[in-house]
C-alpha atoms as a PDB file:
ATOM      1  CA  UNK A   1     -22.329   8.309  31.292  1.00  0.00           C
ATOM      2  CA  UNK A   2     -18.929   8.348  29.510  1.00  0.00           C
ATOM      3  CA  UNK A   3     -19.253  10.071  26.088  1.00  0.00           C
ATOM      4  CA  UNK A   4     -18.472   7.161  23.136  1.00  0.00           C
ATOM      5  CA  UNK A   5     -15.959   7.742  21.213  1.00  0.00           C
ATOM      6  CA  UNK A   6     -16.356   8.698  17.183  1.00  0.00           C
ATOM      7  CA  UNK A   7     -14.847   6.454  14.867  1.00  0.00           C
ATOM      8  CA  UNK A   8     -11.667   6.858  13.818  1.00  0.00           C
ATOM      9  CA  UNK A   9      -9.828   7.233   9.986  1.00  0.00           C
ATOM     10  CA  UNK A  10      -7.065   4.708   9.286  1.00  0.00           C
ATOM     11  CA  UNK A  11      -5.646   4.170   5.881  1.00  0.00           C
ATOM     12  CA  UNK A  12      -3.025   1.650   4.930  1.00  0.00           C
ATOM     13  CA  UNK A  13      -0.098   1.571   2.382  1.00  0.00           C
ATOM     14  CA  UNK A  14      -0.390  -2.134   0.425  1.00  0.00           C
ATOM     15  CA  UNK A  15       2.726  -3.252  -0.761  1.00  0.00           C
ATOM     16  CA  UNK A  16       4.510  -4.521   2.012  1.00  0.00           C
ATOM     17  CA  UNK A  17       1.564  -3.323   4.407  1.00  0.00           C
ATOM     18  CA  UNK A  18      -0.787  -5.441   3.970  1.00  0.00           C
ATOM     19  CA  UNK A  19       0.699  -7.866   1.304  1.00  0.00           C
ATOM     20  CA  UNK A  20       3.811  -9.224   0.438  1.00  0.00           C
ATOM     21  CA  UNK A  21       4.136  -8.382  -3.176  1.00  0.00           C
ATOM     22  CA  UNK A  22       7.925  -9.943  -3.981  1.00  0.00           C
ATOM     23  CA  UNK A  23       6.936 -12.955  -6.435  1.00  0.00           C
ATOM     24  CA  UNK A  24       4.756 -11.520  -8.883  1.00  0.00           C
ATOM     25  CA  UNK A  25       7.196  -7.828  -9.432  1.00  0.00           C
ATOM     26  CA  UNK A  26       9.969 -10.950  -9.477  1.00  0.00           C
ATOM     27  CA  UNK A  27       8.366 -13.053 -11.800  1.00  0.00           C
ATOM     28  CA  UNK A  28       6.892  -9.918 -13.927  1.00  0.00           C
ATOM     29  CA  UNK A  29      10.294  -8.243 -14.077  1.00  0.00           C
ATOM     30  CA  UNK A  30      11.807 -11.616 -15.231  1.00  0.00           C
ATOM     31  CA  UNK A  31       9.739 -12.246 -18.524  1.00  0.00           C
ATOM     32  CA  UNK A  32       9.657  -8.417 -19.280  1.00  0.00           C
ATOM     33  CA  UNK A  33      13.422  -8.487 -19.410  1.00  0.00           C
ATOM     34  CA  UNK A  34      13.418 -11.431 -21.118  1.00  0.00           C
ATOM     35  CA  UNK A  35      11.298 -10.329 -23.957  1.00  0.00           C
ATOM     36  CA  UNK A  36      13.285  -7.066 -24.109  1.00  0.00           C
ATOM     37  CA  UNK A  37      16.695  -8.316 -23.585  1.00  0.00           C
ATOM     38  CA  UNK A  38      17.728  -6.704 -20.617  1.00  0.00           C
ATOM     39  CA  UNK A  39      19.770  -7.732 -17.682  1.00  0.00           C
ATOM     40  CA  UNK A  40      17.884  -8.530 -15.023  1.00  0.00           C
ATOM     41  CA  UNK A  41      17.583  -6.426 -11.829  1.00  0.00           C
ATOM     42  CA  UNK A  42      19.367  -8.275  -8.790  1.00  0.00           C
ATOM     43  CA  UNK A  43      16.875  -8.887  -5.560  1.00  0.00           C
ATOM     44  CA  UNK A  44      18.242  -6.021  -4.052  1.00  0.00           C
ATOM     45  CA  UNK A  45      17.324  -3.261  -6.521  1.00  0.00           C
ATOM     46  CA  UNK A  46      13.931  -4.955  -7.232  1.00  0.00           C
ATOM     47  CA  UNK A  47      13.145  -4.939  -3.505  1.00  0.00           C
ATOM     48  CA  UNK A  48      14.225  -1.291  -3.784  1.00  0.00           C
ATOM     49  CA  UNK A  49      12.148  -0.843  -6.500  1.00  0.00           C
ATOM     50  CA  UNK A  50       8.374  -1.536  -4.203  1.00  0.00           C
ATOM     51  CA  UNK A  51       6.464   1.267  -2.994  1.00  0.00           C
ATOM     52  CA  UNK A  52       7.471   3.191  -6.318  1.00  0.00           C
ATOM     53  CA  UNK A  53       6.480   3.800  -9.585  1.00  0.00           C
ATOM     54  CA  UNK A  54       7.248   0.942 -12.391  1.00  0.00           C
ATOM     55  CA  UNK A  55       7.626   3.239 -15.242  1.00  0.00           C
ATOM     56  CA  UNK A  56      10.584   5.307 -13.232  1.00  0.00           C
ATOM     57  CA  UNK A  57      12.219   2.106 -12.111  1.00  0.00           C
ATOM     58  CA  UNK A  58      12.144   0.377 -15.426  1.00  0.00           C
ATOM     59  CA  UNK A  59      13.517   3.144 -16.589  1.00  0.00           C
ATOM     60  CA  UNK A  60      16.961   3.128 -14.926  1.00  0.00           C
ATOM     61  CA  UNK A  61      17.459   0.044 -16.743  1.00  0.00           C
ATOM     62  CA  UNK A  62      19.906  -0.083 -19.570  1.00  0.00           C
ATOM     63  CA  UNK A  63      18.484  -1.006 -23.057  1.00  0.00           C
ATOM     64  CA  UNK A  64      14.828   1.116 -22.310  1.00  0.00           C
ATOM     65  CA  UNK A  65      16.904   4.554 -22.750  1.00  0.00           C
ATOM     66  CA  UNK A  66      14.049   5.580 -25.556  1.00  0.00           C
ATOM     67  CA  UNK A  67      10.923   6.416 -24.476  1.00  0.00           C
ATOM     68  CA  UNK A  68       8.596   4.336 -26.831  1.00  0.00           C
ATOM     69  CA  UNK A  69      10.640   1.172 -26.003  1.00  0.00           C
ATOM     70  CA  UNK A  70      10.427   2.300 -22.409  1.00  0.00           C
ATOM     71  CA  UNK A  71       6.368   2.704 -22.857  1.00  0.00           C
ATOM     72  CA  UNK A  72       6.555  -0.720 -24.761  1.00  0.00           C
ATOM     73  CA  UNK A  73       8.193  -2.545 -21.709  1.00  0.00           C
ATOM     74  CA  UNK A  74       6.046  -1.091 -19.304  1.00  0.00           C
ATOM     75  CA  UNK A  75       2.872  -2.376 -21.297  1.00  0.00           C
ATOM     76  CA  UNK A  76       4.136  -5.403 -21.658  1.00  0.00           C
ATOM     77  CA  UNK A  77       5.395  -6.008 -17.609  1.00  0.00           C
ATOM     78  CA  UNK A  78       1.264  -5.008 -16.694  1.00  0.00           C
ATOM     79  CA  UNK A  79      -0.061  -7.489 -19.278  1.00  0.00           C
ATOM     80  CA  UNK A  80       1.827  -9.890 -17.314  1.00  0.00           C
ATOM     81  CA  UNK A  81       0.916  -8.765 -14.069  1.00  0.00           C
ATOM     82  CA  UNK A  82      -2.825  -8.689 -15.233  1.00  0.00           C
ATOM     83  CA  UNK A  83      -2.639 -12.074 -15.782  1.00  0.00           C
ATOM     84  CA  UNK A  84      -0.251 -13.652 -13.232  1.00  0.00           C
ATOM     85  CA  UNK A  85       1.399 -11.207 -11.108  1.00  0.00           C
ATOM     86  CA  UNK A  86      -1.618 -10.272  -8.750  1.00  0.00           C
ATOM     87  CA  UNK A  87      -2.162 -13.992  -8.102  1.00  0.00           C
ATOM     88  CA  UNK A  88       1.467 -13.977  -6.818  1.00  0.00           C
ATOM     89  CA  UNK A  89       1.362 -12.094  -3.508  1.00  0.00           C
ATOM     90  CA  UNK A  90       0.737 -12.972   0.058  1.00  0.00           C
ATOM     91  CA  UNK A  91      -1.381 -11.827   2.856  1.00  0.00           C
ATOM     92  CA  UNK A  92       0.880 -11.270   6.026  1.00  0.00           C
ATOM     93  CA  UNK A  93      -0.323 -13.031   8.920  1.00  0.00           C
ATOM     94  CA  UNK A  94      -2.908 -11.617  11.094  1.00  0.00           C
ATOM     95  CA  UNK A  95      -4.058  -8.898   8.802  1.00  0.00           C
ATOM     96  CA  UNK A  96      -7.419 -10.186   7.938  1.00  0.00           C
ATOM     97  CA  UNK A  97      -8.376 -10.506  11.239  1.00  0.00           C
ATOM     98  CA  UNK A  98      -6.917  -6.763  12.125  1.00  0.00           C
ATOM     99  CA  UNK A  99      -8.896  -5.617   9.603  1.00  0.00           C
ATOM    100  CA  UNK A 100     -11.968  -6.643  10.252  1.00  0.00           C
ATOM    101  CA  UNK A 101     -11.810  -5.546  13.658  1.00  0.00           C
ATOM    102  CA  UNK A 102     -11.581  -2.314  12.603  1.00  0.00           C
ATOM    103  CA  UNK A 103     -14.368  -2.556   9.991  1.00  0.00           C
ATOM    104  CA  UNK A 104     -16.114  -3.803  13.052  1.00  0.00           C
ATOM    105  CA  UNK A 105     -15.973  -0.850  14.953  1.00  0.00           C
ATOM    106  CA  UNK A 106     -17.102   1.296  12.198  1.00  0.00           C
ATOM    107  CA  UNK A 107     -14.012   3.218  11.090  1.00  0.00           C
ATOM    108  CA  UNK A 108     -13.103   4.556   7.462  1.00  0.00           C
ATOM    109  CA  UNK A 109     -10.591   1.960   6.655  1.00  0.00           C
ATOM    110  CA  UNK A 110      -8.983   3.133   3.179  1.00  0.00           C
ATOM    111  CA  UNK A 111      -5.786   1.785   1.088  1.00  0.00           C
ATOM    112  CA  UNK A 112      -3.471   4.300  -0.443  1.00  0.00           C
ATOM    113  CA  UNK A 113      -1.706   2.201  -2.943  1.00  0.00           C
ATOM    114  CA  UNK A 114       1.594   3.271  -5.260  1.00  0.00           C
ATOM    115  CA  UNK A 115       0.316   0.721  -7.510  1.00  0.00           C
ATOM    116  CA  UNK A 116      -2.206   1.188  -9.998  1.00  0.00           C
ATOM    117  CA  UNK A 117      -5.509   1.463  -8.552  1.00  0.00           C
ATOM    118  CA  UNK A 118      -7.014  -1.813 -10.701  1.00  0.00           C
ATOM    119  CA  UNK A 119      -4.843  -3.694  -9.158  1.00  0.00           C
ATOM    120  CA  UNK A 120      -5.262  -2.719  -6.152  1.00  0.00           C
ATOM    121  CA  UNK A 121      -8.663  -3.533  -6.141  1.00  0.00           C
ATOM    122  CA  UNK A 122      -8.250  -7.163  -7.411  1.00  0.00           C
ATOM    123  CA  UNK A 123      -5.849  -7.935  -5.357  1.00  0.00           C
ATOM    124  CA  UNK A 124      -8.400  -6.847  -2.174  1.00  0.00           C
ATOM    125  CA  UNK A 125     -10.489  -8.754  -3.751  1.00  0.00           C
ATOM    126  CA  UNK A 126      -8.452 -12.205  -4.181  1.00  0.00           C
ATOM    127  CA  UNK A 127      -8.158 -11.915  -0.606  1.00  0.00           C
ATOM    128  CA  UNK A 128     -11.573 -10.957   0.371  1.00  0.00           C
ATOM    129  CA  UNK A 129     -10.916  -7.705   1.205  1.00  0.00           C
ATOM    130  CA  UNK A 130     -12.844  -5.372  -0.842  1.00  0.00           C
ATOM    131  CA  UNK A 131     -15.827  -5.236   1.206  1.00  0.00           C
ATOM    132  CA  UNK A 132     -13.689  -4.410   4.461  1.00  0.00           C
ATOM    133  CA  UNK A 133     -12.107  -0.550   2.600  1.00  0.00           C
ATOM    134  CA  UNK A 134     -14.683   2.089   2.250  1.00  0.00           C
ATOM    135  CA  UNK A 135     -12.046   2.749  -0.896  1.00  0.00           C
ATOM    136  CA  UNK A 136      -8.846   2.190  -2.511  1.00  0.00           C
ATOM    137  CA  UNK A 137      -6.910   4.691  -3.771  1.00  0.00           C
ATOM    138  CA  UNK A 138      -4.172   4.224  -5.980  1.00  0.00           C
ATOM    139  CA  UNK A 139      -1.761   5.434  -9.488  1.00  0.00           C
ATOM    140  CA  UNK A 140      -2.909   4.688 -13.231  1.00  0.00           C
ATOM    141  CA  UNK A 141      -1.510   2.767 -15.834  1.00  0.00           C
ATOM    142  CA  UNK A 142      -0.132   5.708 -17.904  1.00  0.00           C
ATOM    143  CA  UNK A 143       1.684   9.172 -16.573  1.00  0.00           C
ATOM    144  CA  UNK A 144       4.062   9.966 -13.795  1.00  0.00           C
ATOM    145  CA  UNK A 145       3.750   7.700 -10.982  1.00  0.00           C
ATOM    146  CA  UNK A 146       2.190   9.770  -8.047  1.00  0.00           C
ATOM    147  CA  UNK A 147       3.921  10.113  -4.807  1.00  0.00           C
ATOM    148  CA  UNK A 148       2.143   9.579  -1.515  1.00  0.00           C
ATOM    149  CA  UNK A 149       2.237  12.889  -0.379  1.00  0.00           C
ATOM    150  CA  UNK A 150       0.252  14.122  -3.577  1.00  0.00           C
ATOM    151  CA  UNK A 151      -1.742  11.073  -3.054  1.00  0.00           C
ATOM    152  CA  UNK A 152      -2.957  11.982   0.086  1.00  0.00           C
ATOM    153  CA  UNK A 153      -2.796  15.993  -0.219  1.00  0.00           C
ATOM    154  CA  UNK A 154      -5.465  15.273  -3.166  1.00  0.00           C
ATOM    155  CA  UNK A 155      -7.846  12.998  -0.505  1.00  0.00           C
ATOM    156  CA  UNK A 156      -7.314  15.894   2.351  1.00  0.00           C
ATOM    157  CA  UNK A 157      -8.798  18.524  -0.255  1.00  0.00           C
ATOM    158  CA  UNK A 158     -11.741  16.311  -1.631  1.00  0.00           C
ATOM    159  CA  UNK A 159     -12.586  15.322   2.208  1.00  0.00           C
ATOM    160  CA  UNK A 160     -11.733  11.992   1.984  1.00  0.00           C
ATOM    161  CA  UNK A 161      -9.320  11.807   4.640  1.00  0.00           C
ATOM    162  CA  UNK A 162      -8.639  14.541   7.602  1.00  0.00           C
ATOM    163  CA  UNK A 163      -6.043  15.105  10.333  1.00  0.00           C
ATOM    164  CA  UNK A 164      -6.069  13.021  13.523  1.00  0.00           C
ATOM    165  CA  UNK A 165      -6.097   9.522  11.708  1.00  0.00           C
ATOM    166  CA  UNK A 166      -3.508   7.542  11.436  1.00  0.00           C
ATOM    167  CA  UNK A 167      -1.888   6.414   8.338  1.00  0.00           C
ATOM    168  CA  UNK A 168       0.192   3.107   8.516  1.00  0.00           C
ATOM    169  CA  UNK A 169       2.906   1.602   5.753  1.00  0.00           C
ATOM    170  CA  UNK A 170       6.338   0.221   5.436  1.00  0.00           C
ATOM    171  CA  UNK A 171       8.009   3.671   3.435  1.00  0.00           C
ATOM    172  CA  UNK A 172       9.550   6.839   4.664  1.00  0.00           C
ATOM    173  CA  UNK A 173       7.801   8.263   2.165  1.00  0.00           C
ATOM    174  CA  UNK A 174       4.215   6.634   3.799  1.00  0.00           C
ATOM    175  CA  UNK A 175       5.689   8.393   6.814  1.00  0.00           C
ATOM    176  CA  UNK A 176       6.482  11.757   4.963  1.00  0.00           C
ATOM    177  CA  UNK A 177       2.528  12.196   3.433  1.00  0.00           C
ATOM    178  CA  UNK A 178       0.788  11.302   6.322  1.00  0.00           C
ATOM    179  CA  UNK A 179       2.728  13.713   8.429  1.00  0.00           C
ATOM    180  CA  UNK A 180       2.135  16.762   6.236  1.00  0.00           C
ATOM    181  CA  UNK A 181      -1.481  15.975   6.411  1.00  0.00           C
ATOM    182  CA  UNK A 182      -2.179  15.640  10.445  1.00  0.00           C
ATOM    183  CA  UNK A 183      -1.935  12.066  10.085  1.00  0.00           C
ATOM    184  CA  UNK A 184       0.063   9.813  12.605  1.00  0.00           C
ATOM    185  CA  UNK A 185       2.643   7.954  10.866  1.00  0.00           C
ATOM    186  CA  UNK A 186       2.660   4.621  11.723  1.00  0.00           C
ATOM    187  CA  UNK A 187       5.668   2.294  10.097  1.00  0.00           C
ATOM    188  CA  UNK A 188       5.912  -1.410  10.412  1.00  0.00           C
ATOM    189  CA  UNK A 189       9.253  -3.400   9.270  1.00  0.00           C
ATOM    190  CA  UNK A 190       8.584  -6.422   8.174  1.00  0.00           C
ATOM    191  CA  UNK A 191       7.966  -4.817   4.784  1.00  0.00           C
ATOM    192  CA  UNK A 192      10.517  -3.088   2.399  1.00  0.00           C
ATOM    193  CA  UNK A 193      11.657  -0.440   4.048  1.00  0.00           C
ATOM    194  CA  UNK A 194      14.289  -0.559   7.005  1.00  0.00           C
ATOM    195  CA  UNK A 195      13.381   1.384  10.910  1.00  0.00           C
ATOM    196  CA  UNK A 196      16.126   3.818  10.031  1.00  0.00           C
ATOM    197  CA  UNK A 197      14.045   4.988   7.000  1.00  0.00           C
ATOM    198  CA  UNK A 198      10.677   4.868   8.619  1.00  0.00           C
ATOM    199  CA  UNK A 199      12.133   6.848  11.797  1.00  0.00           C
ATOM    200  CA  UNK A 200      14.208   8.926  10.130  1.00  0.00           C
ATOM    201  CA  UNK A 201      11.043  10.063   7.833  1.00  0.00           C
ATOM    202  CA  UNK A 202       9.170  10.996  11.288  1.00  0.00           C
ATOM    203  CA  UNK A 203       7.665   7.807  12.549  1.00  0.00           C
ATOM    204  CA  UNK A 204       5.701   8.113  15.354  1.00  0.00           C
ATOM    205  CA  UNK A 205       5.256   4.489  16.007  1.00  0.00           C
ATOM    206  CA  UNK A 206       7.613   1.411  14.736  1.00  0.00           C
ATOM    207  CA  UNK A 207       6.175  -2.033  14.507  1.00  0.00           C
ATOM    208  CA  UNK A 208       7.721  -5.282  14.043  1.00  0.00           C
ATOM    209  CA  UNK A 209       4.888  -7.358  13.870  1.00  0.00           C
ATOM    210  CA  UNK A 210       0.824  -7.614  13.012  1.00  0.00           C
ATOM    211  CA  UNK A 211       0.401  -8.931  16.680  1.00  0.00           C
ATOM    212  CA  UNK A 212       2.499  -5.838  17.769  1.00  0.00           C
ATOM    213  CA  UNK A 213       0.373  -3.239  15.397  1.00  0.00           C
ATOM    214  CA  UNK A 214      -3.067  -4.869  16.150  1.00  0.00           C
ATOM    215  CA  UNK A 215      -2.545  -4.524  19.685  1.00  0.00           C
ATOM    216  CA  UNK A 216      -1.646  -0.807  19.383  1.00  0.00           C
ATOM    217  CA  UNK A 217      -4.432  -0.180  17.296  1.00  0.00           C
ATOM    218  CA  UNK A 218      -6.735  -1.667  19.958  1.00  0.00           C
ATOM    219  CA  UNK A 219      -5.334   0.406  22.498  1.00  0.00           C
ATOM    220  CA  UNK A 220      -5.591   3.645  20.004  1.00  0.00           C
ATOM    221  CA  UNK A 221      -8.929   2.959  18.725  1.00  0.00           C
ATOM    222  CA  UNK A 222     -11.013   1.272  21.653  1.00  0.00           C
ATOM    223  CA  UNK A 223     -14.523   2.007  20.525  1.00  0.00           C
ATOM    224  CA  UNK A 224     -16.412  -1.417  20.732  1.00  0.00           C
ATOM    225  CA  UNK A 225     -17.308  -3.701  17.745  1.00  0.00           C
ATOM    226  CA  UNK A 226     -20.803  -2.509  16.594  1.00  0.00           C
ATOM    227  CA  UNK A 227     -21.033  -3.509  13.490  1.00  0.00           C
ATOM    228  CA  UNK A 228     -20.755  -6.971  10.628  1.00  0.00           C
ATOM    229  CA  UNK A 229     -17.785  -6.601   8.708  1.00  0.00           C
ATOM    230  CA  UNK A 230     -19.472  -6.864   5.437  1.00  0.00           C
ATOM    231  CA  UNK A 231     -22.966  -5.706   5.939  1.00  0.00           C
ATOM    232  CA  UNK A 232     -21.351  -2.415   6.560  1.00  0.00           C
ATOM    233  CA  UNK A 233     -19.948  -2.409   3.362  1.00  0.00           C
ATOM    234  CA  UNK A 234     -22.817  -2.794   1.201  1.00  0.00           C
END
């Protein structure tokens, strides 16, 4: 009798990954620089600007030069993303249903977020999510903004995550972390960041499409679906 396989580890980035977060940094950005009198970033830099830290970008704006101004316009861009920003993104196509195939076959199924880990959470949680990730992993509100690669160094040494898995976002720096920790790094395009960046940061595998990634991930991960979706989770 063939031996079954073990469940596997996959962890996903979230901006751009798994949803499309454009609007609400757009519509955020707009009334923070209107309270603070800035110019306003063009589409360009702001699209630029996700997968990163907030505090660092709104920093290279002119006009937030001082530090307590610069703290004072970060504050104020979160209130409003409390309150309307992580109602303004969208699930790609297909995810849902990717996802809980996995969850189905009784993987650890994490989210390694740039953004702060609160709203992470909610915004799994807006789109029924939160019950499919054994966790979500993300930055705080105040400090540096964490890079991926101390992200997941952090999760290798606490156990959380180990080599083998495969680690999938729309970064070369997604690409970079999971590399240094045994992870396969898995980059998908129709995100923020272009296939030159994602190969050129060591992708193993390039993806323009969920239908394209969801089939791969059957084919990498072909243990049968055991298990409900959210039972699992409780």
């Amino acid at each position: 009798m063939a031996r079954e396989m073990a469940p596997g580890l996959v962890c996903f980035d979230l901006d751009g990954t798994l949803v499309d977060p454009l609007l609400g940094v757009r519509n955020c950005l707009a009334k923070t620089c209107e309270a603070f009198s800035l110019t306003m970033p063009d589409e360009t830099t702001i699209r630029d600007w996700i997968g990163f830290g907030m505090r660092e970008s709104l920093a290279t704006l002119r006009g937030l030069e001082d530090p307590a101004r610069l703290e004072a316009a970060l504050d104020f861009y979160w209130e409003r993303y409390r309150e309307e920003g992580v109602f303004e993104h969208e699930l790609y196509p297909g995810i849902f249903h990717l996802l809980h195939r996995l969850k189905r076959q009784g993987h650890r199924i994490y989210i390694v977020s740039a953004k702060p880990s609160l709203f992470a959470r909610r915004i799994a949680y807006q789109f029924d999510l939160n019950l499919i990730f054994d966790d979500i992993f993300g930055s705080t509100l105040q400090g540096r903004w964490q890079p991926k690669v101390d992200v997941l160094a952090g999760l290798a040494i606490q156990g959380t995550i180990w080599p083998g898995g495969v680690f999938i976002g729309d970064r070369g720096e997604d690409m970079a972390a999971a590399r240094d920790q045994g992870l396969e790094p898995v980059g998908v395009t129709w995100g923020y960041g272009s296939r030159e960046e994602l190969a050129s940061a060591g992708a193993s595998q390039l993806f323009d499409s969920v239908s394209e990634l969801d089939n791969w991930l059957r084919s990498r991960f072909p243990q049968p679906e055991r298990y409900d979706a959210f039972s699992r989770s409780e």
